[in-house]
C-alpha atoms as a PDB file:
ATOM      1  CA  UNK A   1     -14.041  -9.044 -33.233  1.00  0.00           C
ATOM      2  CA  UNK A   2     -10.894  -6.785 -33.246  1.00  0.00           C
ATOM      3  CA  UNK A   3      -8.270  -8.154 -30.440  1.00  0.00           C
ATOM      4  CA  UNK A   4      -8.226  -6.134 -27.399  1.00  0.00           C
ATOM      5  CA  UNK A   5      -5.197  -3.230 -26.737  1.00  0.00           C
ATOM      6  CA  UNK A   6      -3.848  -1.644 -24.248  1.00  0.00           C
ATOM      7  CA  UNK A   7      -6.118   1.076 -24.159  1.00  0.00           C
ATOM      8  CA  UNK A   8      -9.227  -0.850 -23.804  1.00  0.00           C
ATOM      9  CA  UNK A   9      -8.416  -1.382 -20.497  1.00  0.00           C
ATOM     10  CA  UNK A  10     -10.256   0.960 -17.552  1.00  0.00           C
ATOM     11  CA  UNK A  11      -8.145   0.346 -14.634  1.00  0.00           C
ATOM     12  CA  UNK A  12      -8.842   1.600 -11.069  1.00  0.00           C
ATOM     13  CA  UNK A  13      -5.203   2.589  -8.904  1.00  0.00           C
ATOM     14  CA  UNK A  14      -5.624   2.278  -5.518  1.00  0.00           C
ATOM     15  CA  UNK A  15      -2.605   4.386  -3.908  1.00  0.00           C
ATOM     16  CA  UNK A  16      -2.738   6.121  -0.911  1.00  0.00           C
ATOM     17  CA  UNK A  17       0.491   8.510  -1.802  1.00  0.00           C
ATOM     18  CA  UNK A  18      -1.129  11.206  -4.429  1.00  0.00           C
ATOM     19  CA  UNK A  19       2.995  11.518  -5.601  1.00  0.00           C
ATOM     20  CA  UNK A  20       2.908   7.680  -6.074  1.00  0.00           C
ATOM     21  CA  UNK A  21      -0.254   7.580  -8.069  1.00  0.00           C
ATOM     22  CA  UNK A  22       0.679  10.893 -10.559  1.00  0.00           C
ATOM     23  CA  UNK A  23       3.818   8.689 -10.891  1.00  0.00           C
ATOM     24  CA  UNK A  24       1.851   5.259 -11.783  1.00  0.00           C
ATOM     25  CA  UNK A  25      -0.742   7.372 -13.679  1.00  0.00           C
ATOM     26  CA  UNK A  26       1.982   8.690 -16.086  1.00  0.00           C
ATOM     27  CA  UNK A  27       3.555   4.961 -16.313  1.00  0.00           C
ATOM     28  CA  UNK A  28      -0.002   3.529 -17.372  1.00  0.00           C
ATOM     29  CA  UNK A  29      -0.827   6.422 -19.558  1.00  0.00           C
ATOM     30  CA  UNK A  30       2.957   5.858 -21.640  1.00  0.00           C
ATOM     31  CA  UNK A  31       2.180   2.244 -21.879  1.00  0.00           C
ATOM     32  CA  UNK A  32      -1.151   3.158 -23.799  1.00  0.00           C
ATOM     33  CA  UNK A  33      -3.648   2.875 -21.014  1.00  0.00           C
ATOM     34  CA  UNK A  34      -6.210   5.683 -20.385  1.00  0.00           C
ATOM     35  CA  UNK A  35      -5.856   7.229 -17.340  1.00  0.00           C
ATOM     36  CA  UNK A  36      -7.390   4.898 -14.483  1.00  0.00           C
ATOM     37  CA  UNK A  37     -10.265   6.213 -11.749  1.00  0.00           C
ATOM     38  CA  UNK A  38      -7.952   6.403  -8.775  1.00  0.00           C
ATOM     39  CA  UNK A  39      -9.232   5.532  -5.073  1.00  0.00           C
ATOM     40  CA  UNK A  40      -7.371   6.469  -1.511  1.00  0.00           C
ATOM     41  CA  UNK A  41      -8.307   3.573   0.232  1.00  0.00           C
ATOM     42  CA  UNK A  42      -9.268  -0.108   0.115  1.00  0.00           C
ATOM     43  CA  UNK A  43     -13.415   0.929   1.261  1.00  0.00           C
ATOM     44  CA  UNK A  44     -13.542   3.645  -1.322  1.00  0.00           C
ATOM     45  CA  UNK A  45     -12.055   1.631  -4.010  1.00  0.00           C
ATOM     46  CA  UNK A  46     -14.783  -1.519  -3.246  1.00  0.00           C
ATOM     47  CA  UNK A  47     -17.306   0.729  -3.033  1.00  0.00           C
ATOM     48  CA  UNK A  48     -16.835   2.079  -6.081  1.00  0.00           C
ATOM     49  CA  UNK A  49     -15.989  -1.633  -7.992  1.00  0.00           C
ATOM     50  CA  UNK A  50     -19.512  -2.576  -9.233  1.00  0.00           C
ATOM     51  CA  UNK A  51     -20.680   0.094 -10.503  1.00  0.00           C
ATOM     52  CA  UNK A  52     -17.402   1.166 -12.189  1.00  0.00           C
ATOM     53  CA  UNK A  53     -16.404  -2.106 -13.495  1.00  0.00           C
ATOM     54  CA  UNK A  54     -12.767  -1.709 -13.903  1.00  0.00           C
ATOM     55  CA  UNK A  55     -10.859  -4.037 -16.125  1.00  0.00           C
ATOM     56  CA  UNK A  56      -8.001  -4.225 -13.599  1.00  0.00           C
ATOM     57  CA  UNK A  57      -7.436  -2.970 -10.302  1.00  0.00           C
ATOM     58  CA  UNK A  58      -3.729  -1.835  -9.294  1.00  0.00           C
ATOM     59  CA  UNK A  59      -3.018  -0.977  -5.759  1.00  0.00           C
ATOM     60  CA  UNK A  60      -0.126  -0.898  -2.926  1.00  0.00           C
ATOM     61  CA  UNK A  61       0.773  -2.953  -0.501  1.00  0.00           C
ATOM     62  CA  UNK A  62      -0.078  -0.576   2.960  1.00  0.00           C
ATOM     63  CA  UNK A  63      -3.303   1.392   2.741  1.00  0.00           C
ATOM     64  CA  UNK A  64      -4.875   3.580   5.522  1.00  0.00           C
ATOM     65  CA  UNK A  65      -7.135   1.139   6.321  1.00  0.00           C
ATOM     66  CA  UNK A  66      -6.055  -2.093   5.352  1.00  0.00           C
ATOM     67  CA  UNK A  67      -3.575  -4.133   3.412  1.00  0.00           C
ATOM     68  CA  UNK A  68      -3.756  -5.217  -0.359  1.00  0.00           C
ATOM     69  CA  UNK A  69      -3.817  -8.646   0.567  1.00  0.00           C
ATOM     70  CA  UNK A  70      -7.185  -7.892   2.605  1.00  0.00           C
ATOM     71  CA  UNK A  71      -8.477  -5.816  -0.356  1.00  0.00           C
ATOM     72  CA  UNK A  72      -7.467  -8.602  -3.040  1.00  0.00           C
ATOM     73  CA  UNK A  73      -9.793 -10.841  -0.406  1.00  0.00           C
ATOM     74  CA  UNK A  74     -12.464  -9.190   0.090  1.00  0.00           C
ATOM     75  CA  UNK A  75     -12.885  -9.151  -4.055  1.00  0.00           C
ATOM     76  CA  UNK A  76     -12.483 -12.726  -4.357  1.00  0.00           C
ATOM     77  CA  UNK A  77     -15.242 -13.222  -1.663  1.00  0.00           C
ATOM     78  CA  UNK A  78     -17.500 -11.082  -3.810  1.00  0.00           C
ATOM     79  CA  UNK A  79     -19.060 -12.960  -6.485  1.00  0.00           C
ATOM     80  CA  UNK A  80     -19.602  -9.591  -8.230  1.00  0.00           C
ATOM     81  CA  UNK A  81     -15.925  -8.652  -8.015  1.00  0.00           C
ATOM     82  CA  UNK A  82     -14.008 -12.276  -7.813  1.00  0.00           C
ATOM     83  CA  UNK A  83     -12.754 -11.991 -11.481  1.00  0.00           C
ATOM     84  CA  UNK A  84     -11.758  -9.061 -11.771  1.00  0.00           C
ATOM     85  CA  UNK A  85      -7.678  -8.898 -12.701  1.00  0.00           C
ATOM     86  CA  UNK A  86      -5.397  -7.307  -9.358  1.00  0.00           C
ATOM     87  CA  UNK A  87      -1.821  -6.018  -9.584  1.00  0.00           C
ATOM     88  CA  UNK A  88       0.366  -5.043  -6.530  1.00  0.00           C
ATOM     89  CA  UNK A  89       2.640  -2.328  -6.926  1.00  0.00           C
ATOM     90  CA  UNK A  90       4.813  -2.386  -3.752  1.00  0.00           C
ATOM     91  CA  UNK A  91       7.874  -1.787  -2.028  1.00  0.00           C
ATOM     92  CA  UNK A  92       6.717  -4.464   0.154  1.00  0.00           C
ATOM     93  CA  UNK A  93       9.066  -8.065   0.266  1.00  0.00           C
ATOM     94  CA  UNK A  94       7.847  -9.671   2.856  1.00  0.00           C
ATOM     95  CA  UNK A  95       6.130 -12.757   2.198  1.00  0.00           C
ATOM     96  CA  UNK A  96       3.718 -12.931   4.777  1.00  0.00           C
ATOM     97  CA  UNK A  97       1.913 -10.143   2.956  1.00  0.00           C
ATOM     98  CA  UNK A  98       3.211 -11.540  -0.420  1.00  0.00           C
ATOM     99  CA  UNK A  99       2.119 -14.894  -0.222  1.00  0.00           C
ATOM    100  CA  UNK A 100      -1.792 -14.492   0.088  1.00  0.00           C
ATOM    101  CA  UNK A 101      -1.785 -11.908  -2.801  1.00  0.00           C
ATOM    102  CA  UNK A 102       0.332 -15.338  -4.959  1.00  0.00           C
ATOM    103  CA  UNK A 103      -2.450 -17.258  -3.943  1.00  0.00           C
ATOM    104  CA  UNK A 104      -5.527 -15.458  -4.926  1.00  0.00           C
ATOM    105  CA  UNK A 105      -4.525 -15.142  -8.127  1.00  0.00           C
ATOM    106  CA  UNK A 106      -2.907 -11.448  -8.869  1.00  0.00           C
ATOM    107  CA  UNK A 107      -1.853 -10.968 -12.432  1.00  0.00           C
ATOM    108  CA  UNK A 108       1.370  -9.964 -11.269  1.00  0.00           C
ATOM    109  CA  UNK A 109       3.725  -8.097  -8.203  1.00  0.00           C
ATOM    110  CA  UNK A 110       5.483  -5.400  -9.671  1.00  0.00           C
ATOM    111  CA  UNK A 111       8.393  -3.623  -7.513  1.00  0.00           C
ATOM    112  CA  UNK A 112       8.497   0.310  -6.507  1.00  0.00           C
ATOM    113  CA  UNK A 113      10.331   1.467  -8.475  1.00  0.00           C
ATOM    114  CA  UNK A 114       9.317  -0.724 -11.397  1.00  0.00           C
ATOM    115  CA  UNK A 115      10.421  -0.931 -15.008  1.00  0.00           C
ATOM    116  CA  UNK A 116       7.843   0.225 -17.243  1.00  0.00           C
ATOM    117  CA  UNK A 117       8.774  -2.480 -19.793  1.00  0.00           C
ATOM    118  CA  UNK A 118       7.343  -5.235 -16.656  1.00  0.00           C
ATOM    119  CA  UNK A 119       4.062  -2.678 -16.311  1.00  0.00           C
ATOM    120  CA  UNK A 120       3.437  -3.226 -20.118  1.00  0.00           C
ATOM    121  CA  UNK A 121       4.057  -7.066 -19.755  1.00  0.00           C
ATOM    122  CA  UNK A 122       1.599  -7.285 -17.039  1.00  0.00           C
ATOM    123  CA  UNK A 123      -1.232  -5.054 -18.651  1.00  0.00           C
ATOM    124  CA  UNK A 124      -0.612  -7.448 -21.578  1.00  0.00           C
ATOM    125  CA  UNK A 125      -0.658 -10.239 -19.539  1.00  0.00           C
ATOM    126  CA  UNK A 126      -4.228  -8.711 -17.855  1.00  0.00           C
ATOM    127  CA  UNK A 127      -5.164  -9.132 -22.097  1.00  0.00           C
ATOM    128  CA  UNK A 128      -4.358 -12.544 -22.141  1.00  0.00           C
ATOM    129  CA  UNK A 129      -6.364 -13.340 -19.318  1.00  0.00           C
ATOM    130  CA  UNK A 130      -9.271 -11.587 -20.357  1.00  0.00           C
ATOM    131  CA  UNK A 131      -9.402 -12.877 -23.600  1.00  0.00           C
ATOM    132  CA  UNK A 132      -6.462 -15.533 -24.596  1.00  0.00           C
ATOM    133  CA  UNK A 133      -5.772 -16.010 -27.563  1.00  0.00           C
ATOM    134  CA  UNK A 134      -7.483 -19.581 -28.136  1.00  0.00           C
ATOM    135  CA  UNK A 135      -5.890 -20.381 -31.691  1.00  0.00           C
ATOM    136  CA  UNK A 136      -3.177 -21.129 -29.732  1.00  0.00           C
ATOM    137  CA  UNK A 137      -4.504 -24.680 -28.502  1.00  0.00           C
ATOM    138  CA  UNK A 138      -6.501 -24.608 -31.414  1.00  0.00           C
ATOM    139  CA  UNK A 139      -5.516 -28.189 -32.644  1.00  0.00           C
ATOM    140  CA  UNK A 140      -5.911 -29.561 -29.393  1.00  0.00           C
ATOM    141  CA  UNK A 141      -9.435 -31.167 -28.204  1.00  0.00           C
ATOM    142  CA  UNK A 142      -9.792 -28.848 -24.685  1.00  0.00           C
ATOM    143  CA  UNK A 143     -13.095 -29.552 -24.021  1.00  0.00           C
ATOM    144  CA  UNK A 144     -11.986 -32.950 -23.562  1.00  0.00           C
ATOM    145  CA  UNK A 145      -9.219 -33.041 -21.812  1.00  0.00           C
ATOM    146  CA  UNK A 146     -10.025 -34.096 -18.025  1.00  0.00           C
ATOM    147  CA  UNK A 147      -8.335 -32.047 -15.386  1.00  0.00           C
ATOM    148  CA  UNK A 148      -7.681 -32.155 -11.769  1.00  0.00           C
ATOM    149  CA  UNK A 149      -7.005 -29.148  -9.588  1.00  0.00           C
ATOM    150  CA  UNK A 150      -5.621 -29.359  -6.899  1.00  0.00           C
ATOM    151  CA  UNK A 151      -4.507 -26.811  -4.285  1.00  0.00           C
ATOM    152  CA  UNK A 152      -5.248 -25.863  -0.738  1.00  0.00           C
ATOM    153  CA  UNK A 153      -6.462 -22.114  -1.635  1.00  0.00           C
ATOM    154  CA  UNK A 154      -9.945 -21.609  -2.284  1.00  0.00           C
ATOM    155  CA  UNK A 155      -9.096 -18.371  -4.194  1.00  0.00           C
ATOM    156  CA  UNK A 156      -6.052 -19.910  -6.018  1.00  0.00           C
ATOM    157  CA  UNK A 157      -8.334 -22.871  -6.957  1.00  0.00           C
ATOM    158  CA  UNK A 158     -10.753 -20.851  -8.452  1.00  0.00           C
ATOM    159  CA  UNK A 159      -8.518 -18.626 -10.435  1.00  0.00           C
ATOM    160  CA  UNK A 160      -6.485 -21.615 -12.333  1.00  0.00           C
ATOM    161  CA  UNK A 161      -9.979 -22.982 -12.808  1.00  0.00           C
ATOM    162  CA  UNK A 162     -11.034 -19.659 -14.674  1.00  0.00           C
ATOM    163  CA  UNK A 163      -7.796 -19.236 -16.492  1.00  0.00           C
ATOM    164  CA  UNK A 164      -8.238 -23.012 -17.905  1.00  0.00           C
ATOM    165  CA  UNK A 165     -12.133 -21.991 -18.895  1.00  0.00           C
ATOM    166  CA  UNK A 166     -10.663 -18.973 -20.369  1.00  0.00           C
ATOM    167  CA  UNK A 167      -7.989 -21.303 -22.275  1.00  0.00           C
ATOM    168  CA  UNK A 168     -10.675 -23.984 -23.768  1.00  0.00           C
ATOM    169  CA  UNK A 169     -10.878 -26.531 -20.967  1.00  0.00           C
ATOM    170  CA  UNK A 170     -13.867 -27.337 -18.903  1.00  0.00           C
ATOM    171  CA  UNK A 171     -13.920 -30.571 -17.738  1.00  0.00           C
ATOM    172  CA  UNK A 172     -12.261 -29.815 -14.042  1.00  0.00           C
ATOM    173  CA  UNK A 173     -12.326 -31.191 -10.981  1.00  0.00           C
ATOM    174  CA  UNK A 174     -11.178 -29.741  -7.852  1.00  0.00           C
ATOM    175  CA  UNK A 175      -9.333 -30.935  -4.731  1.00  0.00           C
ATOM    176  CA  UNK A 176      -8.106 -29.301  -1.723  1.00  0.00           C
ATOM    177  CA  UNK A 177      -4.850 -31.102  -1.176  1.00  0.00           C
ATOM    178  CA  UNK A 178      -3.075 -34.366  -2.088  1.00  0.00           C
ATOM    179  CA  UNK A 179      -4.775 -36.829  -0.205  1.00  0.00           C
ATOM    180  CA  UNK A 180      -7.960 -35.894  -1.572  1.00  0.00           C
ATOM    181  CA  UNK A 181      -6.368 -35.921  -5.468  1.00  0.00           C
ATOM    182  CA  UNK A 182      -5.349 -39.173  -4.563  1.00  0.00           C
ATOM    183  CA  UNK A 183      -8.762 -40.364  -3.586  1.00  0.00           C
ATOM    184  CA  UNK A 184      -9.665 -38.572  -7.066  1.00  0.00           C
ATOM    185  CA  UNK A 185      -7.234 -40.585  -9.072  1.00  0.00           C
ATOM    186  CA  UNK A 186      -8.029 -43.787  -7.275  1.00  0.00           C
ATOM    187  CA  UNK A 187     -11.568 -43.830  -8.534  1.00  0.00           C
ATOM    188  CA  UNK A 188     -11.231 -41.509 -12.106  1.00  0.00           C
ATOM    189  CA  UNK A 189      -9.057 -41.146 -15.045  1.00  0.00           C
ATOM    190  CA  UNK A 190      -7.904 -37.743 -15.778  1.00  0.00           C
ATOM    191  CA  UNK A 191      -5.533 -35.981 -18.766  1.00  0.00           C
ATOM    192  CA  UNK A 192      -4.227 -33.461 -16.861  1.00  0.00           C
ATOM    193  CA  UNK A 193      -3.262 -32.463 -13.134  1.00  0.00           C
ATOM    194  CA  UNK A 194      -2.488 -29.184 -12.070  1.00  0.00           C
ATOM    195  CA  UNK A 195      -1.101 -28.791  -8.401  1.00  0.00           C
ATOM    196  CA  UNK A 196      -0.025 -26.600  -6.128  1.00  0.00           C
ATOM    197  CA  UNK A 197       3.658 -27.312  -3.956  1.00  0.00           C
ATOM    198  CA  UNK A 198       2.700 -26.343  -0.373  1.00  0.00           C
ATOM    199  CA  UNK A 199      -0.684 -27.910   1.025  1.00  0.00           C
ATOM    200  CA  UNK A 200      -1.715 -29.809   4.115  1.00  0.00           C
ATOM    201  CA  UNK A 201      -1.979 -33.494   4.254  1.00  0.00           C
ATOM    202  CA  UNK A 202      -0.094 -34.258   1.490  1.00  0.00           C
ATOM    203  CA  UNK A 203       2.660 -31.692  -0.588  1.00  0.00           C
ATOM    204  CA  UNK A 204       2.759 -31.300  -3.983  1.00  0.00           C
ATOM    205  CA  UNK A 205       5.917 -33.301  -4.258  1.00  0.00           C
ATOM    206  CA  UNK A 206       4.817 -36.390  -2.386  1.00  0.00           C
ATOM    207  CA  UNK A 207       1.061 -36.329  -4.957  1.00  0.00           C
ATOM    208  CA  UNK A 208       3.785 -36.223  -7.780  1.00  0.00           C
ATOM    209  CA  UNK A 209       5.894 -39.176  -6.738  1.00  0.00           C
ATOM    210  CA  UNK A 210       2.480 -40.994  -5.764  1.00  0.00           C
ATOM    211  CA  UNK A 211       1.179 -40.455  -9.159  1.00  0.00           C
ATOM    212  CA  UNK A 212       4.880 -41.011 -10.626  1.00  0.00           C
ATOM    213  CA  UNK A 213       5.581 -44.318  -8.723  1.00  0.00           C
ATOM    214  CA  UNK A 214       2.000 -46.039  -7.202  1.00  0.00           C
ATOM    215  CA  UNK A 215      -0.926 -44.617  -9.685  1.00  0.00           C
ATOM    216  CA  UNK A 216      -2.790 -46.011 -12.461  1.00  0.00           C
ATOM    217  CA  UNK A 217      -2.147 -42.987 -13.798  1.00  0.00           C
ATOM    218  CA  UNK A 218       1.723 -42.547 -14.200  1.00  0.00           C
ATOM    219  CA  UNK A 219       2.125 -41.122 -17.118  1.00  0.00           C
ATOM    220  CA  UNK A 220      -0.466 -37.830 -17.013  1.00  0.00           C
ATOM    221  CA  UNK A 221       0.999 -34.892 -17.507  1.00  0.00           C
ATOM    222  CA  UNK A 222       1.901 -32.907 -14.479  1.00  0.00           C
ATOM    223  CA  UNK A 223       1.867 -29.248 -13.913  1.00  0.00           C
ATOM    224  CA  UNK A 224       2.891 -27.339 -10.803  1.00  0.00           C
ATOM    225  CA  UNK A 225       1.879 -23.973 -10.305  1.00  0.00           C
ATOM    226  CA  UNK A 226       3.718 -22.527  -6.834  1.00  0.00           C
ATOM    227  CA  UNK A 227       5.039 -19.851  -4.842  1.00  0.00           C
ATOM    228  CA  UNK A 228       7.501 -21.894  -3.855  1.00  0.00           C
ATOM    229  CA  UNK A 229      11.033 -20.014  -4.130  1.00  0.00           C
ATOM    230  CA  UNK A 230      13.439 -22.744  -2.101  1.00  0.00           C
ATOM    231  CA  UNK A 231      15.447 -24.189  -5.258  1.00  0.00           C
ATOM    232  CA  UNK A 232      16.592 -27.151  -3.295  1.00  0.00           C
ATOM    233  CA  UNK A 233      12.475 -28.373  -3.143  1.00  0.00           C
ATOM    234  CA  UNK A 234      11.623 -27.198  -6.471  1.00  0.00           C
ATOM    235  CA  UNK A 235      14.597 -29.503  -7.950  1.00  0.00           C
ATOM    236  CA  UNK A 236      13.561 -32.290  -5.498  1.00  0.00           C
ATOM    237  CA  UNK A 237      10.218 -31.804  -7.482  1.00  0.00           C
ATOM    238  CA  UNK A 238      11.882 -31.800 -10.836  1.00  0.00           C
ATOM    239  CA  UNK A 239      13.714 -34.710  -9.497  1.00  0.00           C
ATOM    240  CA  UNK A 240      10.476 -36.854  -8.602  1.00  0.00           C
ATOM    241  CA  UNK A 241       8.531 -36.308 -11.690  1.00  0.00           C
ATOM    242  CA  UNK A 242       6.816 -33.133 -12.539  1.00  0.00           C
ATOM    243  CA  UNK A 243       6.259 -32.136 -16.337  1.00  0.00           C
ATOM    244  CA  UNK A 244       6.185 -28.325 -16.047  1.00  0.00           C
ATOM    245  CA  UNK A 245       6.296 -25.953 -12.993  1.00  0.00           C
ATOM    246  CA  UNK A 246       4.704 -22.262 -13.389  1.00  0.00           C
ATOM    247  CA  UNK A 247       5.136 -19.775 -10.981  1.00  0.00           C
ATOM    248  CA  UNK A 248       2.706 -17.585  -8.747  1.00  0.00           C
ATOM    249  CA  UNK A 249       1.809 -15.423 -10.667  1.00  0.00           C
ATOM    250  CA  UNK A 250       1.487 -16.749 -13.496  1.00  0.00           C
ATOM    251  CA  UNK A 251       0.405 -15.394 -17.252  1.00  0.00           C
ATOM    252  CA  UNK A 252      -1.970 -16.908 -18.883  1.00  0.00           C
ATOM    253  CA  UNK A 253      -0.082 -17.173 -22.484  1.00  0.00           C
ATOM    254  CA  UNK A 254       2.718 -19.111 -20.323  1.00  0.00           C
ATOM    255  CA  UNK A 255       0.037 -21.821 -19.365  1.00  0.00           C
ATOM    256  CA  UNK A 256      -1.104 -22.217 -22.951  1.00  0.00           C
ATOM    257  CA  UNK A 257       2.341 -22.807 -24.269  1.00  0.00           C
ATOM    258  CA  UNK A 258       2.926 -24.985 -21.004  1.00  0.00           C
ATOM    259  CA  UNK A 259      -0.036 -27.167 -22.452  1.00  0.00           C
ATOM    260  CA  UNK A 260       0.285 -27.239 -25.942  1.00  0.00           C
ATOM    261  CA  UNK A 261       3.804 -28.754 -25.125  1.00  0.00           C
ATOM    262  CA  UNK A 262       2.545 -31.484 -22.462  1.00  0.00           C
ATOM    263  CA  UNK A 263      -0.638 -32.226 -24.005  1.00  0.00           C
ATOM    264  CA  UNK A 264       0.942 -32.868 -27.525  1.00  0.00           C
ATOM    265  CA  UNK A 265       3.691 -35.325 -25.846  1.00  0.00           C
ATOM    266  CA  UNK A 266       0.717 -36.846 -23.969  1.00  0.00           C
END
């Protein structure tokens, strides 16, 4: 089967501004894509989701009836719509309306104005998540290689677990915060363990210096996968033992060469 381009992609804009969206429309339509079915608002546009089937949905930040955050929600919660790519195009930097957008999973946050070098990258990276290139890993054993999840976020939970399906690996387990990956490593033997920074009960820095300094398990590979921006705790993490930290969002090509390098030193 012929790789997929730029221009197989049917994307759906949701932009309230019509200026904003002729401007976005000409961006996507220079970077090869066709041009997208464009929606108002946040009810139009998930009204319009199933039977459309868009490849990727792009909106804004501030719609005229709710935010993107709530729209990016409302698809996860839809088993019909919870895969389904999302990019945020805003002038928005706040990150209490940042943050939940990280966490479900959005392909990327691109800036107004935005470069239309990063637009390509991320409709790229929207390729690489639909269908990775799997010869990548290809001398690795995925389907063996035991993984534990771990991360607060239902929705962020859910969309590392897809991107690792998507990569080769299917043997996950999933955990909602440290204390419960510790209960998880007490009583199973994993290759891999993929974890989140922020989280109740226990942080992602205190499950790595657990695993790094009282496990069974000391020597697994350890990848964290944050929103975390505060340098001082991401070195402290660096400090106590992590393998590889990827950032929210991530691409999916940067977790397969993330792997290939710690499961190969494993």
């Amino acid at each position: 089967m012929e790789p997929l381009t730029i221009s197989d992609l049917f994307v759906m804009l949701v932009e309230p501004s019509g200026i904003q969206s002729r401007i976005i429309c000409q961006r996507l339509e220079e970077a090869g894509a066709i041009k997208p079915l464009w929606k108002k608002n946040g009810a139009g546009a998930l009204e319009a989701m199933p039977e459309a089937g868009p490849d990727l949905v792009i909106s804004a930040m501030h719609l005229e009836d709710m935010t993107g955050a709530e729209l990016v929600r409302t698809m996860r919660e839809d088993p019909a719509l919870a895969d389904i790519p999302f990019m945020l195009i805003s002038s928005e930097t706040d990150e209490q309306y940042l943050d939940p957008i990280r966490q479900a999973g959005a392909i990327a946050l691109l800036p107004k104005p935005f470069a239309p070098e990063d637009l390509k990258r991320a409709l790229y990276a929207t390729l690489d998540y639909m269908a990775p290139n799997t010869q990548l890993l290809a001398e690795l054993d995925l389907a063996n290689v035991k993984t534990l999840v771990v991360d607060d976020s239902f929705t962020a939970r859910r969309h590392i677990t897809r991107v690792l399906n998507n990569i080769g690996i299917e043997n996950i387990t999933q955990a909602e915060n440290g204390k419960e990956a510790i209960e998880f490593l007490q009583s199973d033997y994993f290759d891999l363990l993929v974890t989140d920074y922020n989280m109740p009960e226990l942080d992602g820095r205190e499950l790595v210096k657990y695993v790094r300094d009282a496990s069974t398990q000391c020597s697994i590979p350890i990848m964290m996968v944050t929103s975390e921006t505060d340098e001082s705790r991401l070195t402290a993490v660096r400090q106590s033992g992590v393998s590889a930290i990827c950032d929210k969002p991530f691409e999916t090509a940067s977790v397969q060469a993330l792997l290939r390098q710690l499961l190969a030193d494993a």
